[in-house]
Every structure is written in C-alpha cells, then in structure tokens.
Protein backbone atom coordinates (compact mmCIF):
# COMPACT_ATOMS: atom_id res chain seq x y z
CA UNK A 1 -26.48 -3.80 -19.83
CA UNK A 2 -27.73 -2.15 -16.42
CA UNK A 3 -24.83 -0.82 -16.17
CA UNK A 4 -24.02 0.75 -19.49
CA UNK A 5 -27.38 2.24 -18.55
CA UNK A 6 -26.40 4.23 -15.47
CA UNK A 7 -23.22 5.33 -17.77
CA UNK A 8 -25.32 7.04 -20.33
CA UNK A 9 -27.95 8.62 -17.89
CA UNK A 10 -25.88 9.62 -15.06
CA UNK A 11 -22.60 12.55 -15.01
CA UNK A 12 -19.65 11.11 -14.24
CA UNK A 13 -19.29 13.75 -11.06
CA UNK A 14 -22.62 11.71 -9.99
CA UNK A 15 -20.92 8.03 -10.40
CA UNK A 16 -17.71 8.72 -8.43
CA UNK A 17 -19.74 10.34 -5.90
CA UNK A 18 -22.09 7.70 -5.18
CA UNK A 19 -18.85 5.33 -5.64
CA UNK A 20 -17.69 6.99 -2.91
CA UNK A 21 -20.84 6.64 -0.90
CA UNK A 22 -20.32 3.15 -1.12
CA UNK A 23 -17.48 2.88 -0.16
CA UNK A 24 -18.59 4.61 3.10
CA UNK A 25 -21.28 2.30 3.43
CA UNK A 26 -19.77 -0.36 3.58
CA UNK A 27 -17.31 0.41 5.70
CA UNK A 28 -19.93 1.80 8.36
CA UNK A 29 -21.69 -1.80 7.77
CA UNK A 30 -18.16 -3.74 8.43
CA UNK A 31 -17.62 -2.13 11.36
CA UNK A 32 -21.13 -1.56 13.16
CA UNK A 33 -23.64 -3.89 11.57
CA UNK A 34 -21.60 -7.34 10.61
CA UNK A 35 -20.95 -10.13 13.17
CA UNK A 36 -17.48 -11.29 14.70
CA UNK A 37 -15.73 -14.09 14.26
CA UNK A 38 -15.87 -15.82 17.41
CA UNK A 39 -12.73 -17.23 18.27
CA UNK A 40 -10.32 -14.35 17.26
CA UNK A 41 -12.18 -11.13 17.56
CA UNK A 42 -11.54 -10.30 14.18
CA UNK A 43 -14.15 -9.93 11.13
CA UNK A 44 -13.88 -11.62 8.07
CA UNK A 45 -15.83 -10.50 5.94
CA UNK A 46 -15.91 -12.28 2.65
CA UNK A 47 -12.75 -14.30 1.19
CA UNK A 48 -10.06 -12.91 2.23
CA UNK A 49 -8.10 -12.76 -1.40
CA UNK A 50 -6.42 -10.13 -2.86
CA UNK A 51 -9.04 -7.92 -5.20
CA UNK A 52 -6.39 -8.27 -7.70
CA UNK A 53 -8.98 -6.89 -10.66
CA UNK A 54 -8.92 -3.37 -9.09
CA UNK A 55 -5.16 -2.91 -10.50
CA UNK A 56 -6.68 -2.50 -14.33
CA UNK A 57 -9.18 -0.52 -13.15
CA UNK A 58 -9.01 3.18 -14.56
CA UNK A 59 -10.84 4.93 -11.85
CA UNK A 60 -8.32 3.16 -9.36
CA UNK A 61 -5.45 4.15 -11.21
CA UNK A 62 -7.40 8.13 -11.09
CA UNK A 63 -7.35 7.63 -6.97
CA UNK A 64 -3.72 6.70 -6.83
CA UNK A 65 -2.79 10.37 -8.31
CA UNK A 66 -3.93 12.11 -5.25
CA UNK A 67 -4.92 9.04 -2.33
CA UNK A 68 -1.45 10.41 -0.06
CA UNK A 69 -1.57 14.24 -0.97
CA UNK A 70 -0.91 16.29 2.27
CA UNK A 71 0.48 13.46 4.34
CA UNK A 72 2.05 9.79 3.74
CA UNK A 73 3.58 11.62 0.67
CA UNK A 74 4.75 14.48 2.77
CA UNK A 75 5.99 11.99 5.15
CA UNK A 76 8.09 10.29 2.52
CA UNK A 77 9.79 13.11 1.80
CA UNK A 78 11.75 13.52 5.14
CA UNK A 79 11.85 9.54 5.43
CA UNK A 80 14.29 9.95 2.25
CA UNK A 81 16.06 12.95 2.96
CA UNK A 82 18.92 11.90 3.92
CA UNK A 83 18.84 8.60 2.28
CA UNK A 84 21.94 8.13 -0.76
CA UNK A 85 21.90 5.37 -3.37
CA UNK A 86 19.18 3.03 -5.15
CA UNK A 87 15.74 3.04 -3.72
CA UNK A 88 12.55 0.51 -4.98
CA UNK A 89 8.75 1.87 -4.77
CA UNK A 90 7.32 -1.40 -4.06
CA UNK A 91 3.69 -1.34 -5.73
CA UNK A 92 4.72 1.85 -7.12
CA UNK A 93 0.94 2.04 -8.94
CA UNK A 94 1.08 4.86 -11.13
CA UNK A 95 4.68 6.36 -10.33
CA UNK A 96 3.37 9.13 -8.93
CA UNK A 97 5.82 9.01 -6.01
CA UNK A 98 8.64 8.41 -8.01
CA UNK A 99 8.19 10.91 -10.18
CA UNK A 100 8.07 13.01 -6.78
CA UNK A 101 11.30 11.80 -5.50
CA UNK A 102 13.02 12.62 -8.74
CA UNK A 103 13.66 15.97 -7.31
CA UNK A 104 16.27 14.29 -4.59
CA UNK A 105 19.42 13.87 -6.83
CA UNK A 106 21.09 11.59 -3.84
CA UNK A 107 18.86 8.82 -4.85
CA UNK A 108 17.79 6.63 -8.14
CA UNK A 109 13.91 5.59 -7.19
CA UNK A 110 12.77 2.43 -9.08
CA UNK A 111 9.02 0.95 -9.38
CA UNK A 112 7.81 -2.25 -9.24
CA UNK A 113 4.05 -3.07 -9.66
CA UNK A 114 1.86 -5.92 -10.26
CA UNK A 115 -0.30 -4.34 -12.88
CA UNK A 116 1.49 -4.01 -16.57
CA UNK A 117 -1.65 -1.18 -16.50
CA UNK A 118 -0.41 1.09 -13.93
CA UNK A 119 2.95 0.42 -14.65
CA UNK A 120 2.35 1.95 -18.42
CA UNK A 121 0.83 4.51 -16.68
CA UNK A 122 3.99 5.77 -14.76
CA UNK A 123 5.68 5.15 -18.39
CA UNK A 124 3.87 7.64 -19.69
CA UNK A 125 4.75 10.44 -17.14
CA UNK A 126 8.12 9.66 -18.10
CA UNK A 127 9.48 7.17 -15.69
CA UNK A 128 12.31 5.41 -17.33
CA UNK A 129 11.38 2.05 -18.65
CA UNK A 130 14.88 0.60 -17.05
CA UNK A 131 13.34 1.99 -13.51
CA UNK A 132 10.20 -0.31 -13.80
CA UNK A 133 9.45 -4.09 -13.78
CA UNK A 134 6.09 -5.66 -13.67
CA UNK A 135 6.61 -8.58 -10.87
CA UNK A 136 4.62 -9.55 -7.39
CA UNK A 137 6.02 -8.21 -4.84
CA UNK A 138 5.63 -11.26 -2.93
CA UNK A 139 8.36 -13.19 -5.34
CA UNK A 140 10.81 -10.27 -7.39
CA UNK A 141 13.72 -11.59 -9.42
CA UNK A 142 15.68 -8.69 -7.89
CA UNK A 143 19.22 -9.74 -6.72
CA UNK A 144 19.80 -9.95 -2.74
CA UNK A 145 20.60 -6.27 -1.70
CA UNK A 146 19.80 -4.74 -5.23
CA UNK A 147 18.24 -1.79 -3.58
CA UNK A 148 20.07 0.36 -0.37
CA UNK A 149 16.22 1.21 0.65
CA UNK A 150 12.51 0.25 0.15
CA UNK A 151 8.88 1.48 0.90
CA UNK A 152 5.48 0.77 0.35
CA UNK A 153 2.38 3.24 1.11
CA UNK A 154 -0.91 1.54 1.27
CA UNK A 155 -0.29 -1.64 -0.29
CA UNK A 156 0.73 -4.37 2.56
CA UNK A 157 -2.52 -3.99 4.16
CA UNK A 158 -4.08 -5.32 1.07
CA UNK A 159 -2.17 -8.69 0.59
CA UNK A 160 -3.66 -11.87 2.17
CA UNK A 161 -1.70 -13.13 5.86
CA UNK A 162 0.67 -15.44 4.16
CA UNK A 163 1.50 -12.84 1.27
CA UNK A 164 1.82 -10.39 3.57
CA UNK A 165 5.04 -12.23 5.48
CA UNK A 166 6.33 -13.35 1.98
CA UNK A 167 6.46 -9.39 0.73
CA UNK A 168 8.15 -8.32 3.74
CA UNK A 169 10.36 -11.38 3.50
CA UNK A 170 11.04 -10.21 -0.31
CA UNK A 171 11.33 -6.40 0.80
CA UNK A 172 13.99 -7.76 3.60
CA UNK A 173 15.79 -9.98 0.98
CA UNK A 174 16.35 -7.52 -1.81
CA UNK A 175 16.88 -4.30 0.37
CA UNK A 176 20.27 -3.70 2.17
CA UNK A 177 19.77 -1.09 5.10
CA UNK A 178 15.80 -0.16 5.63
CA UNK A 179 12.75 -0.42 4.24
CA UNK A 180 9.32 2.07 4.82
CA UNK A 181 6.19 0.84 4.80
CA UNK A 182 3.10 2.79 5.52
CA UNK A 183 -0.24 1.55 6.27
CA UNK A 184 -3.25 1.97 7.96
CA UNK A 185 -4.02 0.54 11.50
CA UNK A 186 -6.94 -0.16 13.50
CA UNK A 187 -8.39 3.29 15.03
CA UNK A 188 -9.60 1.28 17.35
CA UNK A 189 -6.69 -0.98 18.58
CA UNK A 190 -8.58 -4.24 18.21
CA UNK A 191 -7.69 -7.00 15.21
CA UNK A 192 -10.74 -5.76 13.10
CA UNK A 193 -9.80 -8.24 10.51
CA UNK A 194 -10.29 -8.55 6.70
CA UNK A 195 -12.48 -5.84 6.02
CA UNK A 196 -14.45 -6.56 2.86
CA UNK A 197 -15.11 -3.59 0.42
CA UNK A 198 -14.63 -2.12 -3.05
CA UNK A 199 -10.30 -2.44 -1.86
CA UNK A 200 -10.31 -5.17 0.75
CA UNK A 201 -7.76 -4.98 3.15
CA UNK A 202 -6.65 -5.65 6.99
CA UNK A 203 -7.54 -3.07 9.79
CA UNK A 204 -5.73 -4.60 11.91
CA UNK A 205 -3.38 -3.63 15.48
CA UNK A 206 0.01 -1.95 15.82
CA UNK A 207 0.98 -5.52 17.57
CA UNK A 208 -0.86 -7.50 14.77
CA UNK A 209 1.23 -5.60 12.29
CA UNK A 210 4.40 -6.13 13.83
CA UNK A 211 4.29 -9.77 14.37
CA UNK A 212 4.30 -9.64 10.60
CA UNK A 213 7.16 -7.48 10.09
CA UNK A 214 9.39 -8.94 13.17
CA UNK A 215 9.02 -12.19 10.92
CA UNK A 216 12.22 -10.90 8.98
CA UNK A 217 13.47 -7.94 10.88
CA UNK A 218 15.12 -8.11 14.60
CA UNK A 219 14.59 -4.07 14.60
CA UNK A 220 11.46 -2.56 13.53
CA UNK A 221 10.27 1.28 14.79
CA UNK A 222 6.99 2.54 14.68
CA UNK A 223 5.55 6.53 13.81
CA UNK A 224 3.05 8.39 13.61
CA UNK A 225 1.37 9.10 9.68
CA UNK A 226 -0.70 11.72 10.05
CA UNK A 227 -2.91 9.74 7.42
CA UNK A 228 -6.70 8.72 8.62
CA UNK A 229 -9.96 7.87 8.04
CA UNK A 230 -13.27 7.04 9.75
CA UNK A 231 -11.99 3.38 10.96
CA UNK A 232 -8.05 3.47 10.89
CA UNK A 233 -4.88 5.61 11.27
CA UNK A 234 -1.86 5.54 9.66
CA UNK A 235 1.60 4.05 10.62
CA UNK A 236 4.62 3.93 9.20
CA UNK A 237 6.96 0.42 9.94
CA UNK A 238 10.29 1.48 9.93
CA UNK A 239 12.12 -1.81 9.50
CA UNK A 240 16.32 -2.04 9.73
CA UNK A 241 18.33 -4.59 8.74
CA UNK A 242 21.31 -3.38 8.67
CA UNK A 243 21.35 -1.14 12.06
CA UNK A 244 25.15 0.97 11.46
CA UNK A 245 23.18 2.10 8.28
CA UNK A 246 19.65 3.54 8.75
C-alpha cells in the first residue's frame, strides 16, 4: 500500500534516482560500516543466495540496456573480432549484446538466460527464437562443444560459490576453444566477500576468482576492463581449453 503510495506521489525521474542512492548506500555501508567475518577476512553480508527475483524485474531489465556502454561492451567487440563460428551469450539478459554482435557476419551469437522475462525481451528486438533458450546456466542441455566460444559480462559474480564452479564447469563443457567472462574484482585486492545489496554479488580477488575458473581450465589469462565503480574494477577471465585454437 506504502508503496503504491510513493508511486502516485513521486516522478519516476525521482524513484530511480533515489534507487540509485540506495544502491550507493549500501554499498558505502558494506564496505565501511559492517563487521568482518573473522576467520576469512571476507564479509557476508546477508544469505548469500542468488537474488533470483531481480530477473522479472522491469527496471532491471531497463539497466541491462545501457549497464556496459563505453567499455565491457567495447571490450567485447575486439575479444570477438577475429573469432569464426557459433558463439553463446551466457545470461544474455535482454540480448542487447547479441543484437550488437549481429554486425560480425563470421559468427552466429546465441542467448541463454534464466529469466523467460528477459529472454522475451531480446525476442522482441528481433533475436531469433532458435538463438534463445531459457535454462540455468549452471546445468544447460547444450551438447558437449555445441558452441566454438562463450562469454558472460557481469553475471558470474552474482551466482553463489558452488554455482559459480558449476557455470564455469558448464561454460567449459559446452564450449570448444575459449570462453570470456567479465566481472568485477575487488578494488581493493582483499576477498571482500558476498556483498549484500539491491544485486548481491562477490567483490572478491583476482586470485579468489581464479581458483574458481582454474577448477576447469589448465590455461586461464587475465585483462584489464576498463569497467569500475566506487568498490571494484573490472576483469576479464580469458579461459582456453583448447590452446592451438584461441
């Protein structure tokens, strides 16, 4: 009811703004203000579950239009340049990237999201239907090697420990040379933890990160994203499997 209220007396400019604000806040809060957890270092703050909900939620779906504009997406660009055959978008969201990559002939991008939502959303900017499947990307009934590449951008980090080993175990299984994942890492080089807010996610080390990767992949490179924000900085994981093929 309370909030039905704010709907009707506040703009919509004012809402996202002070949605942002809180966002902020509580990211200031999780990294100044909460305590530690004392035998790792690392905060936990909250369950650490997978905010699953926030996949259906329109203004979500709104900040996945724009959230790599200027950089990751940039980046992903000259990570596919020279790539040739079938590529997957794993939690493609919205499509926007794929829709993006249709310009490179060489390649046929495909989407895979969790949310039947945002999937219908990258239906209706004219993704083929035959490019997308709704599936967790922990568990795909993909074939082994269906795809010559993969990436993610700003998904892994959002997956709880064990699901994150089981998507990169997945994203090794159904991907035949490499697979590009972006996401952000602690600015400060410390295990951080599960940081609790509107998205929860890890903000966690380069070396945290590629424990998880090297779980699956002997060869895994690390570069620069020029992606950042007030607590972390973005990598990309550059994992091979197939090393004659990059």
């Amino acid at each position: 009811m309370l909030k039905e209220f704010y709907k009707e007396m506040c703009p919509p400019l004012f809402l996202k703004t002070f949605a942002l604000l809180r966002v902020k806040l509580s990211r200031i809060l999780d990294r100044y203000v909460y305590p530690k957890n004392q035998s790792s270092g690392s905060r936990i703050i909250g369950d650490n579950g997978q905010d699953l909900e926030i996949y259906w939620n329109p203004d979500m779906a709104e900040s996945l239009e724009t959230w790599g504009e200027g950089n990751a997406w940039n980046e992903l660009k000259f990570l596919m340049v020279n790539c040739r055959g079938k590529v997957l978008d794993i939690a493609c969201g919205t499509g926007k990237n794929i829709e993006t990559l249709s310009k490179f002939p060489p390649i046929e991008v495909y989407g895979c999201d969790i949310s039947d939502f945002l999937i219908k959303k990258a239906l209706d900017r004219g993704i083929p239907e035959e490019r997308l499947k709704i599936c967790d990307a922990t568990k795909t009934d993909y074939y082994d090697n269906s795809f010559n590449y993969s990436y993610s951008i700003g998904s892994l980090e959002h997956f709880t420990e064990n699901g994150i080993v089981q998507f990169v175990a997945e994203a090794y299984r159904i991907t035949q040379y490499s697979s590009f994942h972006m996401i952000p890492v602690s600015r400060s080089g410390k295990d951080e933890g599960w940081i609790k807010t509107l998205q929860s996610y890890y903000n966690n080390s380069v070396d945290w990160w590629l424990k998880k990767y090297k779980s699956s992949y002997q060869s895994v490179f690390v570069i620069d994203s020029s992606w950042e924000d007030d607590i972390s900085v973005g990598k990309w994981f550059i994992c091979i499997k197939n090393i004659e093929k990059i």
